[in-house]
N, C-alpha and C. Protein backbone atom coordinates (compact mmCIF):
# COMPACT_ATOMS: atom_id res chain seq x y z
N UNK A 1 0.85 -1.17 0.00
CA UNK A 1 0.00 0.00 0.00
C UNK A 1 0.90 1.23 0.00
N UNK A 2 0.40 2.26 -1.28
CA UNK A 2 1.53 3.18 -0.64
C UNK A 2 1.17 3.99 0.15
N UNK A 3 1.99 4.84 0.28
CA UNK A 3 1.92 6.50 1.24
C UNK A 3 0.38 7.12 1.53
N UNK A 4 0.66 7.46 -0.01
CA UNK A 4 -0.80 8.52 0.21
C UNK A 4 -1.97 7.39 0.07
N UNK A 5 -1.90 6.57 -0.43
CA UNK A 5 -3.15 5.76 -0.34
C UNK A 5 -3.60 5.88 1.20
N UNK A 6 -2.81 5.03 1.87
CA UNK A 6 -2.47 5.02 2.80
C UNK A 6 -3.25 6.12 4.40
N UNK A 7 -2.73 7.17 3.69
CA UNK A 7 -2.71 8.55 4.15
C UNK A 7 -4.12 9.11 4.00
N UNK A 8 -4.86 8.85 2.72
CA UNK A 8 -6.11 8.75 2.50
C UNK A 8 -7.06 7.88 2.85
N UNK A 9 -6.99 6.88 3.53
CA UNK A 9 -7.71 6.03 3.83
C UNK A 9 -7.52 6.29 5.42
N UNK A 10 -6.60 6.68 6.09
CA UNK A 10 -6.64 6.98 7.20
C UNK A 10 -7.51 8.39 7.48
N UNK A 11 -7.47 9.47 6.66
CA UNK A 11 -8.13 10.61 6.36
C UNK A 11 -9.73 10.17 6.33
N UNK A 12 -10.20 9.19 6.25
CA UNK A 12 -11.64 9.20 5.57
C UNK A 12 -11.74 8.57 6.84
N UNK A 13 -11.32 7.68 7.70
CA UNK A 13 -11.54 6.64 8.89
C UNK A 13 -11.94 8.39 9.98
N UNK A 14 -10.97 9.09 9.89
CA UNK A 14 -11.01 9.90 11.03
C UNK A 14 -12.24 10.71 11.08
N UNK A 15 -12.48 11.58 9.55
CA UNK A 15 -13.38 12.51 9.42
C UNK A 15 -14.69 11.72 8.95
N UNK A 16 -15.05 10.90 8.31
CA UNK A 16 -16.50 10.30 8.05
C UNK A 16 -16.26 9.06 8.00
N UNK A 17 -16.10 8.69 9.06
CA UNK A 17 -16.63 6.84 9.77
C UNK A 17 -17.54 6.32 9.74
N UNK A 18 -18.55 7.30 9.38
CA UNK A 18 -20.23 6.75 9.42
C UNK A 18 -20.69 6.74 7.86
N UNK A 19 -19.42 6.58 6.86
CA UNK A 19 -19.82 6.57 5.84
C UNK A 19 -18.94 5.37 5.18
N UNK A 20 -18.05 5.02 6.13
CA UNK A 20 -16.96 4.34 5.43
C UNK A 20 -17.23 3.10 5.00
N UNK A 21 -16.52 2.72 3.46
CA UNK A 21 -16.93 1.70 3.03
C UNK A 21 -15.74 0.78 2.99
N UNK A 22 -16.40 -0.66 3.19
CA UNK A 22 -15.23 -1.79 3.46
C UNK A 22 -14.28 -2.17 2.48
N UNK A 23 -14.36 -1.48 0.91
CA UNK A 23 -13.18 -1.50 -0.13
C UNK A 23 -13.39 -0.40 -0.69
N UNK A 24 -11.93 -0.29 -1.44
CA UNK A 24 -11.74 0.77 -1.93
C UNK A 24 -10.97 0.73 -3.38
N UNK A 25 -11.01 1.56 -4.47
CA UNK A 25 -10.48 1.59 -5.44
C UNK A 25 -10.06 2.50 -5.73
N UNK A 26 -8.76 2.63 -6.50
CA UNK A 26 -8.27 3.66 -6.69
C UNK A 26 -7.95 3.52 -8.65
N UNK A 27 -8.35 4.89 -8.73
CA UNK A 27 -8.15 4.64 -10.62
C UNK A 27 -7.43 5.64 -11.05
N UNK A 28 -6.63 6.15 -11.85
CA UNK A 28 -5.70 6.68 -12.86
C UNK A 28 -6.25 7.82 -12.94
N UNK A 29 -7.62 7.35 -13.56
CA UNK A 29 -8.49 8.36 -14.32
C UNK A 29 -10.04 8.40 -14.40
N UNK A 30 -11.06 9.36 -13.60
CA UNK A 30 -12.09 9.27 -14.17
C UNK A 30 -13.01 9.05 -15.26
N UNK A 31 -13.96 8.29 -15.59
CA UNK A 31 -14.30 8.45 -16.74
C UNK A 31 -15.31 9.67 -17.06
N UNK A 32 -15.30 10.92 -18.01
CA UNK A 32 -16.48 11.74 -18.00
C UNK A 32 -16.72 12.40 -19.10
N UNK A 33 -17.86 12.81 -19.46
CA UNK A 33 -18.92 12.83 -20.64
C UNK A 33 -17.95 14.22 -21.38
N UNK A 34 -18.70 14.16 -22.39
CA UNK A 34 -17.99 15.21 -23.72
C UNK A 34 -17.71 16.61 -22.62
N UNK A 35 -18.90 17.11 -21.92
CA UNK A 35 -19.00 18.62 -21.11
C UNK A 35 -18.21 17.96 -19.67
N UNK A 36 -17.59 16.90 -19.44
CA UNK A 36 -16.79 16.94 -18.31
C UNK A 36 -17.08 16.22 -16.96
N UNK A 37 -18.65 16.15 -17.15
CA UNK A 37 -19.08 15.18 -15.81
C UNK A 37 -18.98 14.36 -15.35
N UNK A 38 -18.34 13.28 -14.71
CA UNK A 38 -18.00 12.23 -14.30
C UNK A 38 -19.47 11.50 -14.49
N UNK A 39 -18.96 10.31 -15.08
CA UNK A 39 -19.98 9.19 -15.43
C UNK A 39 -19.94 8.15 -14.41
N UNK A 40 -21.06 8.39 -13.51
CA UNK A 40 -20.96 7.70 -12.11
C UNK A 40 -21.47 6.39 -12.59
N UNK A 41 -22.28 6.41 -13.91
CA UNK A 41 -22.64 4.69 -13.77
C UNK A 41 -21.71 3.76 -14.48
N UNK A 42 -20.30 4.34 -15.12
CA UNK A 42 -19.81 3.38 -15.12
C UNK A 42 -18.34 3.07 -14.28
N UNK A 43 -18.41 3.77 -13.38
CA UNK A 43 -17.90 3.37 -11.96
C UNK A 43 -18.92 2.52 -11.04
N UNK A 44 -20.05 2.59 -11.41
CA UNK A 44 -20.66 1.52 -10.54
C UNK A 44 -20.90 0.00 -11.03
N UNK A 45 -20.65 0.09 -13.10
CA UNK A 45 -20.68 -1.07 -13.58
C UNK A 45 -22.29 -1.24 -13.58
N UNK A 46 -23.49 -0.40 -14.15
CA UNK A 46 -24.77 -0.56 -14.72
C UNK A 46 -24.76 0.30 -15.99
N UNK A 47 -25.78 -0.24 -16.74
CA UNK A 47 -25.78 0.57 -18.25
C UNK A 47 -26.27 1.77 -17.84
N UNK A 48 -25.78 2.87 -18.42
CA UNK A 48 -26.60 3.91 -18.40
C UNK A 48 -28.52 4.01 -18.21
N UNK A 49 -29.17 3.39 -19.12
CA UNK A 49 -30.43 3.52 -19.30
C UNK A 49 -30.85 2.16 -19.60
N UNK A 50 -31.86 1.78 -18.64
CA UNK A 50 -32.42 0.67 -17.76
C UNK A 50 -33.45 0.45 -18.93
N UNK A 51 -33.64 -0.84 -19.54
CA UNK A 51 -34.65 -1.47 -19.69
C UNK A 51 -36.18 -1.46 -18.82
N UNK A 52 -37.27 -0.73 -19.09
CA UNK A 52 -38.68 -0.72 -18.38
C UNK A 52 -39.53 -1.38 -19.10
């Protein structure tokens, strides 16, 4: 594990514990749309737009 990982995961234990989740990932690079927005559904791994 390095440093700042490290350093960050200790950071999140101290200030929001009541949110903390039991894994963690770390990526390179966000993925996000033409205007810049981070594309949260495919960090969560669902298609964009759901079959009804």
């Amino acid at each position: 594990m390095s440093t700042s990982k490290s350093k960050n995961i200790a950071f999140v234990i101290r200030h929001s514990s009541f949110v903390l989740r039991l894994s963690c990932i770390v990526v390179s690079e966000l993925p996000k749309t033409a205007t810049g927005k981070v594309q949260k559904y495919v960090l969560r791994g669902k298609p964009a737009i759901s079959k009804q």
